[in-house]
C-alpha atoms as a PDB file:
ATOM      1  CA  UNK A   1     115.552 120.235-149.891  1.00  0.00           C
ATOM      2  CA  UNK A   2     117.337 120.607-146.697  1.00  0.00           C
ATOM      3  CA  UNK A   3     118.816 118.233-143.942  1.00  0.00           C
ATOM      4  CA  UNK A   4     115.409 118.458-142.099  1.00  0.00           C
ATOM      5  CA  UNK A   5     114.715 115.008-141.298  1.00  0.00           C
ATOM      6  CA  UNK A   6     110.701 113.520-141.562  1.00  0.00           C
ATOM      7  CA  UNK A   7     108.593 111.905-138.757  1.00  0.00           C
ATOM      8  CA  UNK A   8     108.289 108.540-139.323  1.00  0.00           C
ATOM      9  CA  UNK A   9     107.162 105.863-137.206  1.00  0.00           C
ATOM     10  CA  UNK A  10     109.049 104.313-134.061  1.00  0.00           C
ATOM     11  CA  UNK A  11     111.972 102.753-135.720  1.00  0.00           C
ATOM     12  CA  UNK A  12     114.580 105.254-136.398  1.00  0.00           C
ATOM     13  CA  UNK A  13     112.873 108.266-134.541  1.00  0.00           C
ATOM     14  CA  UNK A  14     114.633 110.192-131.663  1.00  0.00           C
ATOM     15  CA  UNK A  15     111.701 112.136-130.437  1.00  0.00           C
ATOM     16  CA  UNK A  16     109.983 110.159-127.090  1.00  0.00           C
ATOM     17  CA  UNK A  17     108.259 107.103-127.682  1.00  0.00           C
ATOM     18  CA  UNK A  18     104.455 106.891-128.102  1.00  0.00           C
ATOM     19  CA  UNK A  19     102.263 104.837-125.287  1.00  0.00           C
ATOM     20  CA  UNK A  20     101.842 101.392-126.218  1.00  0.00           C
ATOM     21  CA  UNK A  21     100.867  98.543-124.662  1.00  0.00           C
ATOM     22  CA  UNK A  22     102.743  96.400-122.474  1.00  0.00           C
ATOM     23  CA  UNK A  23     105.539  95.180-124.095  1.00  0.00           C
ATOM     24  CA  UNK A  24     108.429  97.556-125.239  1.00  0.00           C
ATOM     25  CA  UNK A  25     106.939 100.412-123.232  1.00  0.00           C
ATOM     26  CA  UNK A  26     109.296 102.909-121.013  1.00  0.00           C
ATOM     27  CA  UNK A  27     107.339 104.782-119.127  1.00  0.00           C
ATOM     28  CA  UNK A  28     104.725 103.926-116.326  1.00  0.00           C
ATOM     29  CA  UNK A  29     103.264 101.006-116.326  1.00  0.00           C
ATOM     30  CA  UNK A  30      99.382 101.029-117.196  1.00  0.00           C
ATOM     31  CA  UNK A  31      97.407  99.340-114.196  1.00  0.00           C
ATOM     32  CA  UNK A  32      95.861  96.257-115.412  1.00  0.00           C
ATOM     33  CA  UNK A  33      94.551  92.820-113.514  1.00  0.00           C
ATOM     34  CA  UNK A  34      96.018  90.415-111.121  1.00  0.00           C
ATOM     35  CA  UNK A  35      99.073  89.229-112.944  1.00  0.00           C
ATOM     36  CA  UNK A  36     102.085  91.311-113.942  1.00  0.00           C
ATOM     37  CA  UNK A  37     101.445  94.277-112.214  1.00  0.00           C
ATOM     38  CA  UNK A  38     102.863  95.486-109.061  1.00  0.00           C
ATOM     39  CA  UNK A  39     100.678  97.073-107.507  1.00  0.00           C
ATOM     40  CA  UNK A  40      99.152  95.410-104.655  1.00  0.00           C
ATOM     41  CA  UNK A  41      96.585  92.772-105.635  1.00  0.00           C
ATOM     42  CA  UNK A  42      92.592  93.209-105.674  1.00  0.00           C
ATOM     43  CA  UNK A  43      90.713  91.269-103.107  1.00  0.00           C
ATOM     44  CA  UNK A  44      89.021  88.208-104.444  1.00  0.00           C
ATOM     45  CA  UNK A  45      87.194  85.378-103.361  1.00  0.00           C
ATOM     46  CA  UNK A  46      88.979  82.514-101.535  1.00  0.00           C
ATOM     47  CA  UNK A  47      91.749  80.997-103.615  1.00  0.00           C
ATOM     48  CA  UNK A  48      94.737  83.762-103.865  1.00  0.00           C
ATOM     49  CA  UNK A  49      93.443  86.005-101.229  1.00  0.00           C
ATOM     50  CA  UNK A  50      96.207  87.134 -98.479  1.00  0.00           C
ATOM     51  CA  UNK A  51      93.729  88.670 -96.445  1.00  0.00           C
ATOM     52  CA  UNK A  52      91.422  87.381 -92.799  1.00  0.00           C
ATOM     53  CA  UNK A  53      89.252  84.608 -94.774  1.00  0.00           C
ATOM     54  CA  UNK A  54      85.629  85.656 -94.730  1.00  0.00           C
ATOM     55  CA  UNK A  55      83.219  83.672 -92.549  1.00  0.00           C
ATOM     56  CA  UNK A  56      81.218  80.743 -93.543  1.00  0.00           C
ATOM     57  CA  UNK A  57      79.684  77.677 -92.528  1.00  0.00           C
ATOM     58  CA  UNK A  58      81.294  74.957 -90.013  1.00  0.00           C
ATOM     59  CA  UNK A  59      83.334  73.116 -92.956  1.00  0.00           C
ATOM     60  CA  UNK A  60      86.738  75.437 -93.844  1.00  0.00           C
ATOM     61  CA  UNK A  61      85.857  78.148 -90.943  1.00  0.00           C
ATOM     62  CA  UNK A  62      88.518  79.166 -88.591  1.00  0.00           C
ATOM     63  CA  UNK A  63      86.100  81.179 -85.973  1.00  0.00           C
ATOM     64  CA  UNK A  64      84.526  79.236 -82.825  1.00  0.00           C
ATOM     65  CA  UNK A  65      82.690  76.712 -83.964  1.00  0.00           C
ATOM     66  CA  UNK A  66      78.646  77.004 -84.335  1.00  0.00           C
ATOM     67  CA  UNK A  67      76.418  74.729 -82.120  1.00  0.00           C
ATOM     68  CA  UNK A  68      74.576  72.287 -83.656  1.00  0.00           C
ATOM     69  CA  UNK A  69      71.894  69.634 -83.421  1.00  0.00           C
ATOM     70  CA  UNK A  70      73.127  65.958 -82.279  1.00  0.00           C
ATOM     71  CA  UNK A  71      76.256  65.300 -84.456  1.00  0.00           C
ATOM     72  CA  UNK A  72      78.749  67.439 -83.049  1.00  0.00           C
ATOM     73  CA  UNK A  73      77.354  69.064 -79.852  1.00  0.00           C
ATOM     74  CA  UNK A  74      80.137  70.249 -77.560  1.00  0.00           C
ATOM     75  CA  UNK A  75      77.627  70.988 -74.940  1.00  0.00           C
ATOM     76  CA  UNK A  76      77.111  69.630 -71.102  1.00  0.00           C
ATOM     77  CA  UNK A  77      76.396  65.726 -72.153  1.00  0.00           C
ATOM     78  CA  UNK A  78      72.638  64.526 -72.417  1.00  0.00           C
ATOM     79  CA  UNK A  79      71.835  61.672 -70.095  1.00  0.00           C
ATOM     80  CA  UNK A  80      70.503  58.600 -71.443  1.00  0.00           C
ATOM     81  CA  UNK A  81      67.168  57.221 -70.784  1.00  0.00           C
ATOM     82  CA  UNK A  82      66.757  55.138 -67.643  1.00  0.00           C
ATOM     83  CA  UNK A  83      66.495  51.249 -68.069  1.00  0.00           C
ATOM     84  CA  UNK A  84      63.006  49.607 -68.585  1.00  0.00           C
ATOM     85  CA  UNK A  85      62.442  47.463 -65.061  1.00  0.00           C
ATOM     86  CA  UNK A  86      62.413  43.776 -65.881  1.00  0.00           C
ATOM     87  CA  UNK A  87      59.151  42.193 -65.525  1.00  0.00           C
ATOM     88  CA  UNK A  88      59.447  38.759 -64.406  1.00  0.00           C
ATOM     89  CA  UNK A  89      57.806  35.829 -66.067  1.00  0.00           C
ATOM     90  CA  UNK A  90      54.963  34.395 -64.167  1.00  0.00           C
ATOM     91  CA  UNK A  91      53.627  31.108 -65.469  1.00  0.00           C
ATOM     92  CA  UNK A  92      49.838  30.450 -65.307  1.00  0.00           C
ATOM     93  CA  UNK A  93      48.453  28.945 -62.878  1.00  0.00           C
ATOM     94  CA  UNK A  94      49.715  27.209 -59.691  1.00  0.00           C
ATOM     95  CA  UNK A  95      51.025  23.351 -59.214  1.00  0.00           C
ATOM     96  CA  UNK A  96      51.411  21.715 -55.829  1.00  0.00           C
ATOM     97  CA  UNK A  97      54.194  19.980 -57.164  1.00  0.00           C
ATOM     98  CA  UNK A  98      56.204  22.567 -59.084  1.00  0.00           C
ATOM     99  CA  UNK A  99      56.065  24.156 -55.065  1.00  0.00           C
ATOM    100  CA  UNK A 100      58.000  21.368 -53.913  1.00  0.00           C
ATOM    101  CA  UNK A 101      60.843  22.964 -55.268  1.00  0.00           C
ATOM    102  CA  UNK A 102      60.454  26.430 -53.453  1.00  0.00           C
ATOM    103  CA  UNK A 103      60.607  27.694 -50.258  1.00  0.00           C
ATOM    104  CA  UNK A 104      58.026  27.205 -47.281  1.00  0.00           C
ATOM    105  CA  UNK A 105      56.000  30.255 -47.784  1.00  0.00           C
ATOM    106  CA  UNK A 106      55.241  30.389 -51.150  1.00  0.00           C
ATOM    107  CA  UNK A 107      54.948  26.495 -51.096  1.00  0.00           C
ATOM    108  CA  UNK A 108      51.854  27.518 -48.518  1.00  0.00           C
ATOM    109  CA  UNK A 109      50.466  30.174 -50.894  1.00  0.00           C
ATOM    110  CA  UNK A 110      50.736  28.502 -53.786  1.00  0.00           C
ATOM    111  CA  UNK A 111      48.719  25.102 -52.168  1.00  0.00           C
ATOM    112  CA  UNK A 112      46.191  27.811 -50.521  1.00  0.00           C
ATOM    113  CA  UNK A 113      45.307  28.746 -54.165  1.00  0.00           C
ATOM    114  CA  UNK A 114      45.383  25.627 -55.392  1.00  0.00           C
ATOM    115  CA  UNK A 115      42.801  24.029 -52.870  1.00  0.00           C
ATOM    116  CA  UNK A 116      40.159  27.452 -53.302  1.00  0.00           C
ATOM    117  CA  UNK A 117      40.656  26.727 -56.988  1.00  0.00           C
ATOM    118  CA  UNK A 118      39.593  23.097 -56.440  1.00  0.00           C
ATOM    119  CA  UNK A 119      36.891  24.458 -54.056  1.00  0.00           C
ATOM    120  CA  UNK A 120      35.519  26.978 -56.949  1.00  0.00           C
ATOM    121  CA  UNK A 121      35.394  23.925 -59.844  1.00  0.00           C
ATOM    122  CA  UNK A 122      33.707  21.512 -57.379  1.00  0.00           C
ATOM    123  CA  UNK A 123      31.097  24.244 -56.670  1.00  0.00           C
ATOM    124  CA  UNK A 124      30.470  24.832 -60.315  1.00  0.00           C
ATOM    125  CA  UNK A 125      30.583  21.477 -61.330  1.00  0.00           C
ATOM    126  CA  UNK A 126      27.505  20.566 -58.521  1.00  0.00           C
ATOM    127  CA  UNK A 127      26.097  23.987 -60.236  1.00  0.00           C
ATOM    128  CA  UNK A 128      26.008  22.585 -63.368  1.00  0.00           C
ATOM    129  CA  UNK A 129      24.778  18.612 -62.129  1.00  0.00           C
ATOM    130  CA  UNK A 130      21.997  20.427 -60.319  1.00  0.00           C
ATOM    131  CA  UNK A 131      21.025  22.387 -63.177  1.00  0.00           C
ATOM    132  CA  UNK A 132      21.743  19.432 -65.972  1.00  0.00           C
ATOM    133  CA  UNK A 133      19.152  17.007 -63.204  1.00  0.00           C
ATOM    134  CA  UNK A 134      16.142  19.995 -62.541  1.00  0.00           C
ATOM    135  CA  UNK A 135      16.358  20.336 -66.758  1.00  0.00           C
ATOM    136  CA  UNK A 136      16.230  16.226 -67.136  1.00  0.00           C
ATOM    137  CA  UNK A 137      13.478  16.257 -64.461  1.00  0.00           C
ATOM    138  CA  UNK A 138      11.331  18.805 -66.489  1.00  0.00           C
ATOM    139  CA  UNK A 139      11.537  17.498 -69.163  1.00  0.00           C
ATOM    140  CA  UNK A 140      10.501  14.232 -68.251  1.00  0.00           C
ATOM    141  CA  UNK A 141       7.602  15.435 -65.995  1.00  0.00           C
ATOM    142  CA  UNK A 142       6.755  18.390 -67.669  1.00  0.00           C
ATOM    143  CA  UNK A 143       4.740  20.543 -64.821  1.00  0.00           C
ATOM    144  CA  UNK A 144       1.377  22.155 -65.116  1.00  0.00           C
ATOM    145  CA  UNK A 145       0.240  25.292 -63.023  1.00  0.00           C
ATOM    146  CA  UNK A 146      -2.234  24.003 -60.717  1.00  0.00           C
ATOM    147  CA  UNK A 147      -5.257  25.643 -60.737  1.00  0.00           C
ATOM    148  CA  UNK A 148      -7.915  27.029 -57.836  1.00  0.00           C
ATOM    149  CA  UNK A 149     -11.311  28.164 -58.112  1.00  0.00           C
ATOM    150  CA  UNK A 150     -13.482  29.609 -56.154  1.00  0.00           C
ATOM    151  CA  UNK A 151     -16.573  26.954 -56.350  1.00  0.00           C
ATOM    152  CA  UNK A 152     -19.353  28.240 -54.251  1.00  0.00           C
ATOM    153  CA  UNK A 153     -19.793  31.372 -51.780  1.00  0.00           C
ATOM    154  CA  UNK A 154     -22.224  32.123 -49.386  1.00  0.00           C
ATOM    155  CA  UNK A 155     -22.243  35.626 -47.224  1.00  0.00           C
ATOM    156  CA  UNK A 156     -24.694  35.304 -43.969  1.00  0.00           C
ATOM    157  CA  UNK A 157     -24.269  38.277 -42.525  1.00  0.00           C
ATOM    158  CA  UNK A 158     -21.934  41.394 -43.891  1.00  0.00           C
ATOM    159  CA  UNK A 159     -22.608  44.709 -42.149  1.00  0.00           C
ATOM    160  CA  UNK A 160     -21.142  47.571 -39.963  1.00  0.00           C
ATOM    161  CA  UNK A 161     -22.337  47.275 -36.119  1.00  0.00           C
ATOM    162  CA  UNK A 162     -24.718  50.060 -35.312  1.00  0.00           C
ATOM    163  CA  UNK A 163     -23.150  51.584 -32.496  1.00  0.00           C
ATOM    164  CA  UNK A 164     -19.840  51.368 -33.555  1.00  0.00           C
ATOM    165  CA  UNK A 165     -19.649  51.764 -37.695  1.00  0.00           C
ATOM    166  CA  UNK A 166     -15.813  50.806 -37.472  1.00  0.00           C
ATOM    167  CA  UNK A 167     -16.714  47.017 -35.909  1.00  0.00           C
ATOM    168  CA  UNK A 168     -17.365  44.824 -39.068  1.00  0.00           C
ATOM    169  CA  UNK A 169     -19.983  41.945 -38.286  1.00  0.00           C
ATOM    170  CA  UNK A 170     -19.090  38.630 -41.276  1.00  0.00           C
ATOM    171  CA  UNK A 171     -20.193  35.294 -41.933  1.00  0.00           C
ATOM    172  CA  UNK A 172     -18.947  34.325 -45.027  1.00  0.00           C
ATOM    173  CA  UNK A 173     -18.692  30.778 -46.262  1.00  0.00           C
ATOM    174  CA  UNK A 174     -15.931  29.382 -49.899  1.00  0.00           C
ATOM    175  CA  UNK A 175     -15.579  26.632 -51.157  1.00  0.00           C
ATOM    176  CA  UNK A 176     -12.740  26.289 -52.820  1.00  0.00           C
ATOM    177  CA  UNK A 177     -11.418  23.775 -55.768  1.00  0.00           C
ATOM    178  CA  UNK A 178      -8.160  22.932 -56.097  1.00  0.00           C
ATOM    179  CA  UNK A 179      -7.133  20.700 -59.666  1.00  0.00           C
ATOM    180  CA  UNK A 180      -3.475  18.849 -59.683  1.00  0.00           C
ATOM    181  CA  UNK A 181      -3.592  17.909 -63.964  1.00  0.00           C
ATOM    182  CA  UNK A 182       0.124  16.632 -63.363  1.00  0.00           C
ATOM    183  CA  UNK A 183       0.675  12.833 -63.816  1.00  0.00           C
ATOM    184  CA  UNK A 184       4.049  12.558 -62.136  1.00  0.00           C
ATOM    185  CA  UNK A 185       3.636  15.444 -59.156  1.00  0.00           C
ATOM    186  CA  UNK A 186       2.351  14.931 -56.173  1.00  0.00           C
ATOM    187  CA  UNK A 187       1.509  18.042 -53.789  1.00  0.00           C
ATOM    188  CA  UNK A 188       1.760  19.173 -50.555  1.00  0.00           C
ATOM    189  CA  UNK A 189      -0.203  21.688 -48.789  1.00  0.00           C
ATOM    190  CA  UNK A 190       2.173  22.591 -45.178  1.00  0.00           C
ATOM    191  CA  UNK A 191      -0.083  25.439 -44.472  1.00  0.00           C
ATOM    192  CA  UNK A 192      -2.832  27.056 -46.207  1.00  0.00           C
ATOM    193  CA  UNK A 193      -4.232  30.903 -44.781  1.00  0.00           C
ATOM    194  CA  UNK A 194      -7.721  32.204 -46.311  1.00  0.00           C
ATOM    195  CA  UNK A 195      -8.042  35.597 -45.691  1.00  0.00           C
ATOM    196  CA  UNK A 196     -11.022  38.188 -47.034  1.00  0.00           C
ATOM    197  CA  UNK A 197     -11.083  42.133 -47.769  1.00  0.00           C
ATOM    198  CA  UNK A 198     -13.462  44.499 -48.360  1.00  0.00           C
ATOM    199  CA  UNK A 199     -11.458  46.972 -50.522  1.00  0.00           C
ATOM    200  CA  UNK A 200      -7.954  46.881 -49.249  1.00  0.00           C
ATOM    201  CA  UNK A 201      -8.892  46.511 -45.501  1.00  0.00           C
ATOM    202  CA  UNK A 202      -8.338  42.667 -44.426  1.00  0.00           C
ATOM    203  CA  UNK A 203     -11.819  41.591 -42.389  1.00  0.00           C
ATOM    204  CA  UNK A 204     -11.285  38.204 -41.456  1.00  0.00           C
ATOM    205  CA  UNK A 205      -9.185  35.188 -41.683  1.00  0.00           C
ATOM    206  CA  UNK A 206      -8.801  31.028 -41.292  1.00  0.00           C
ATOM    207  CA  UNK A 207      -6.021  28.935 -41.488  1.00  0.00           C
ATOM    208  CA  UNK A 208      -6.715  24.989 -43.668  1.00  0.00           C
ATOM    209  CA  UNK A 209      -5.075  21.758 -41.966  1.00  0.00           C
ATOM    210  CA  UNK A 210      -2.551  20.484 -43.912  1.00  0.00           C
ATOM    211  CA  UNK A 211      -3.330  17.713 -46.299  1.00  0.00           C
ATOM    212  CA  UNK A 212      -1.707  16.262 -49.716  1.00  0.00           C
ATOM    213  CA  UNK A 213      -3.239  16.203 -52.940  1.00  0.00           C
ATOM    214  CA  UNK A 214      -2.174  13.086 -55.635  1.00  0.00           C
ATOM    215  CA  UNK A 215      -1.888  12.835 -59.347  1.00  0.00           C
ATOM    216  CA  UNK A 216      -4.685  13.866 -61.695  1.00  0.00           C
ATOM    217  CA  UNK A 217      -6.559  14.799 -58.671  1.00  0.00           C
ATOM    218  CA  UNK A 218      -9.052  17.659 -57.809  1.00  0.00           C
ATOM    219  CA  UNK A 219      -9.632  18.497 -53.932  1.00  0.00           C
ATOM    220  CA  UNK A 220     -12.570  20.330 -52.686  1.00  0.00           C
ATOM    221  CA  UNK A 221     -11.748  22.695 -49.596  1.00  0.00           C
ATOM    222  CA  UNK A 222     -14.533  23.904 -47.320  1.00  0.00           C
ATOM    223  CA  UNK A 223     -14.168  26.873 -45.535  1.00  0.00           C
ATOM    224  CA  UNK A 224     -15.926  29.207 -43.319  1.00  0.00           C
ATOM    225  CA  UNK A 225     -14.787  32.812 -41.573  1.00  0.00           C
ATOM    226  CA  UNK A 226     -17.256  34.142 -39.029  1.00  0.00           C
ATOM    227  CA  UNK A 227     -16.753  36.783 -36.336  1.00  0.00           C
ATOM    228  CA  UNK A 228     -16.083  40.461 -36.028  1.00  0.00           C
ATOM    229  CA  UNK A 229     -13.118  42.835 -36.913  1.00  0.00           C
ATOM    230  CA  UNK A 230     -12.347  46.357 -36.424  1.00  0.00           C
ATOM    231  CA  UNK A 231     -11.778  47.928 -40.281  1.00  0.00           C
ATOM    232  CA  UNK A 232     -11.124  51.384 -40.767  1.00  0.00           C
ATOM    233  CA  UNK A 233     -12.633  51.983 -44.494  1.00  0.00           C
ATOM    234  CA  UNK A 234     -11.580  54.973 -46.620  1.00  0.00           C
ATOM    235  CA  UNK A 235     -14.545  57.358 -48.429  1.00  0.00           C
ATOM    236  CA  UNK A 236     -14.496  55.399 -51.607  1.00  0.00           C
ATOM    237  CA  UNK A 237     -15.329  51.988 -49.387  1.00  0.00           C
ATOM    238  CA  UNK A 238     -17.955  53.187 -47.072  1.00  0.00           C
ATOM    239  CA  UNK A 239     -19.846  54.314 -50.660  1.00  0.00           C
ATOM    240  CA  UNK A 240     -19.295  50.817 -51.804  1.00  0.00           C
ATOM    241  CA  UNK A 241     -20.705  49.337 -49.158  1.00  0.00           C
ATOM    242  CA  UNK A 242     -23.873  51.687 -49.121  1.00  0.00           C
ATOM    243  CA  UNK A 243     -24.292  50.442 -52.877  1.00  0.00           C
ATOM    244  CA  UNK A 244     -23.788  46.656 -51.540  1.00  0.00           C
ATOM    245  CA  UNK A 245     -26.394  47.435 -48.843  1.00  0.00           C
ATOM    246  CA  UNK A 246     -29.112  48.329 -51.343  1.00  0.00           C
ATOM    247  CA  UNK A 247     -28.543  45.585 -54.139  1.00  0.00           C
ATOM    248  CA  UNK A 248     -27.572  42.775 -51.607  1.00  0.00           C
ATOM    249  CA  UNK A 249     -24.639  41.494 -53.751  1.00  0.00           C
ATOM    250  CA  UNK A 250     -20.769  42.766 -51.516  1.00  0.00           C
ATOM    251  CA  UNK A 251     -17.743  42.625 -54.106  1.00  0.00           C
ATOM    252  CA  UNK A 252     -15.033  40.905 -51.407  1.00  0.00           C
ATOM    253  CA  UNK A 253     -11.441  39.766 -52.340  1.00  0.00           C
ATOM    254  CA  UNK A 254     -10.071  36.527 -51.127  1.00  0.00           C
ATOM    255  CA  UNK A 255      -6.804  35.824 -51.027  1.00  0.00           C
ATOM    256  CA  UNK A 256      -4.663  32.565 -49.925  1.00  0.00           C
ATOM    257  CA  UNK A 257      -1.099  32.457 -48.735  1.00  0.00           C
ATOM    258  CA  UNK A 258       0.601  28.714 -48.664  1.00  0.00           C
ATOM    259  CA  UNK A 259       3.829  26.898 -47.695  1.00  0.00           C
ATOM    260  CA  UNK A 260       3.849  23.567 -50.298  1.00  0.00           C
ATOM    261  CA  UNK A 261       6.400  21.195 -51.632  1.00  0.00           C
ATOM    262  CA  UNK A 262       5.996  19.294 -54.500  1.00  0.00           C
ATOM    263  CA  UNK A 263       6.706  14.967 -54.662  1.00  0.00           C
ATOM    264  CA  UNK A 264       9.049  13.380 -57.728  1.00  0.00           C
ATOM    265  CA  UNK A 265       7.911   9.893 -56.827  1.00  0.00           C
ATOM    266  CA  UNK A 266      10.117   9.673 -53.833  1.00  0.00           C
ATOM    267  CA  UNK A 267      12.026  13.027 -53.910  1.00  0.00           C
ATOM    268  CA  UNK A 268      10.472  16.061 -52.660  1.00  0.00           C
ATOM    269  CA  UNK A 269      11.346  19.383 -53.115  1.00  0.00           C
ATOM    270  CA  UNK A 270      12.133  22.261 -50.974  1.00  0.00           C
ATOM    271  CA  UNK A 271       9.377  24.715 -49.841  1.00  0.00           C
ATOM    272  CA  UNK A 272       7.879  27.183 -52.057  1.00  0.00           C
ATOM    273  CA  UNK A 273       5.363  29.901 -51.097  1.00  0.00           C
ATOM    274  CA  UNK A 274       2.817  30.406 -53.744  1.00  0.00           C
ATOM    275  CA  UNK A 275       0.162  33.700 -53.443  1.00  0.00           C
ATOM    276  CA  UNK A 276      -3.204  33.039 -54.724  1.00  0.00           C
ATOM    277  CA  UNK A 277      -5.652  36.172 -55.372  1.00  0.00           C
ATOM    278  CA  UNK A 278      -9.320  35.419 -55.932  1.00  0.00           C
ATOM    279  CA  UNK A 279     -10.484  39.462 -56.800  1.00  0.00           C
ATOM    280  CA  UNK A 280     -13.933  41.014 -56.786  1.00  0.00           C
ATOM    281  CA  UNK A 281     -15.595  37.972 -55.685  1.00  0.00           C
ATOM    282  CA  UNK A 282     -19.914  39.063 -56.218  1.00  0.00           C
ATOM    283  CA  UNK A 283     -21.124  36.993 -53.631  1.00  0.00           C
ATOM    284  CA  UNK A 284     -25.306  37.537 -52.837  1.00  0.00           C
ATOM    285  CA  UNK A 285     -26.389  37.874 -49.270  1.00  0.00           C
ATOM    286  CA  UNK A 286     -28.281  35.028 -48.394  1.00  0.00           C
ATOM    287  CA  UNK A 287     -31.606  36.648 -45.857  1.00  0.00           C
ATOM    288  CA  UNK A 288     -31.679  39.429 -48.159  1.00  0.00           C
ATOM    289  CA  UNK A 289     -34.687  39.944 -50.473  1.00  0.00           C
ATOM    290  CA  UNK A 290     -33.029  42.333 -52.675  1.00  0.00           C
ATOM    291  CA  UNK A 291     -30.279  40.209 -54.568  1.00  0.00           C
ATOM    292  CA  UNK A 292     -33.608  39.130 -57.358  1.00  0.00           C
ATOM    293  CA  UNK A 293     -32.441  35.339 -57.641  1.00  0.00           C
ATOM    294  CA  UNK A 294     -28.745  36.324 -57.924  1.00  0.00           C
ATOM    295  CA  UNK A 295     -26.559  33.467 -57.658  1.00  0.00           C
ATOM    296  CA  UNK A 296     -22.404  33.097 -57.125  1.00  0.00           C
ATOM    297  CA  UNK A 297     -20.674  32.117 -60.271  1.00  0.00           C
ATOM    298  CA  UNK A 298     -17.454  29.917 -60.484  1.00  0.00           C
ATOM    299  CA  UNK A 299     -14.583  31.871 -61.058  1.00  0.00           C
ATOM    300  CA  UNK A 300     -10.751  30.862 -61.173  1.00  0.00           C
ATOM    301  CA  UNK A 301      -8.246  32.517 -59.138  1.00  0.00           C
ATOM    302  CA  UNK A 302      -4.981  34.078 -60.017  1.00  0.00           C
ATOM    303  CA  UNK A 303      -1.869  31.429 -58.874  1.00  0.00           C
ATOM    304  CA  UNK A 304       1.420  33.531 -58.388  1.00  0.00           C
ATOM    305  CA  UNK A 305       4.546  32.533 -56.663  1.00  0.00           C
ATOM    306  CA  UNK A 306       6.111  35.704 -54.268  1.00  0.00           C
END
């Protein structure tokens, strides 16, 4: 055959080298990554990277710095809260003595308190005696309401004046009784007013000398109210008394206004001013023909202090 030479593989060939990889290659280089190559380099995160670092958070950032909450604030400076004002201890109380060691003035003040405080305990202590001795004395005399009646009533004469039917023309006559059941209490009667109405219209009154009235003791008190009286009676009274006219029995109200103290053995009491109301009294008219044998009946009055 002739000189013509074969192909054959890269050893021993003169025609121009295949592309291979890396190594042993002549011609241009093949781009590949980071290392070896001469091209410039790729951009990648931060490690490595030539290039303005990208921005982040405060920690490893080169910018101006971010504001932030208390830590680190570069602001104008927050002032601080202003101081609590100091109370000052006060003790309770006040001493005379513990003044001694003060100055004039307050010395003053603090005696002026003491002596109204001494004042205000003496005051509640007599309270308190009082109340403790009117308790003790209660309970050792134990009180009963006295009682009043109206015994016996007699009306004389009860009628409107004929030329004049505002002039009211009475004569009435009460006898009261008066029972004391207390075995310790002694009363006494300063002053002692009987006054009568026809409806609510006053006709008449008479005043009772004083007198006093024992233990366990029942007092019989006579009285007697005559005259005449102006009354100005409503519609509803000058019907009643029309009515009274024909039967002969006049519905009157009595009442009795007092001033009395009362006896402990030898201590008396202050005055007290008990109201006594003796209502729609029936008492018969005595020359009249019409009242059929009607007589008064005993009936108890109603003893309440104003």
């Amino acid at each position: 055959m002739g000189d013509m030479k074969q192909p054959r593989l890269n050893d021993g060939y003169d025609e121009p080298q295949q592309p291979h990889l890396n190594g042993g290659y002549d011609g241009p280089q093949q781009p590949h990554l980071n290392r070896g190559f001469d091209v410039p380099p790729q951009p990648h995160l931060n490690r490595g990277y030539d290039g303005p670092p990208p921005p982040h958070l405060n920690g490893g950032y080169y910018g101006p710095q971010q504001p932030h909450l208390n830590g680190g604030y570069y602001g104008p400076p927050i002032p601080p809260p202003p101081p609590k004002p100091k109370r000052r201890y006060k003790a309770p109380g006040c001493c005379c003595l513990s003044c001694m060691c003060s100055c004039f003035g307050s010395c003053l003040r603090c005696c002026g308190c003491c002596i109204l405080s001494l004042v205000w305990n003496i005051l509640i202590a007599v309270a308190v005696i009082l109340g403790v001795t009117a308790l003790i004395l209660w309970l050792i005399f134990r009180p009963n309401a006295v009682k009043f009646y109206v015994a016996d009533a007699n009306l004389n004469r009860f009628s409107l004046d004929s030329s004049d039917n505002s002039n009211l023309l009475y004569d009435l006559d009460l006898n009261f009784t008066i029972r004391n059941p207390n075995q310790r209490l002694g009363i006494y009667y300063d002053v002692v007013q009987v006054s009568g109405y026809y409806g609510d219209q006053r006709f008449g009154s008479v005043e009772i000398a004083p007198f006093y009235q024992g233990h366990k003791n029942t007092t019989v008190v006579v009285t007697k109210m005559e005259g005449q009286n102006l009354v100005v009676l409503g519609d509803g009274a000058k019907a009643d008394l029309k009515e009274d006219d024909l039967t002969g029995v006049y519905r009157i109200n009595v009442r009795l206004v007092m001033s009395v103290r009362f006896e402990f053995w030898i201590i008396k009491s202050w005055k007290v001013k008990p109201k006594i109301r003796c209502d729609d009294l029936k008492i018969p008219l005595g020359s009249s023909s019409l009242t059929s044998g009607f007589k008064f009946q005993t009936m108890q009055c109603n003893f309440d202090f104003r």
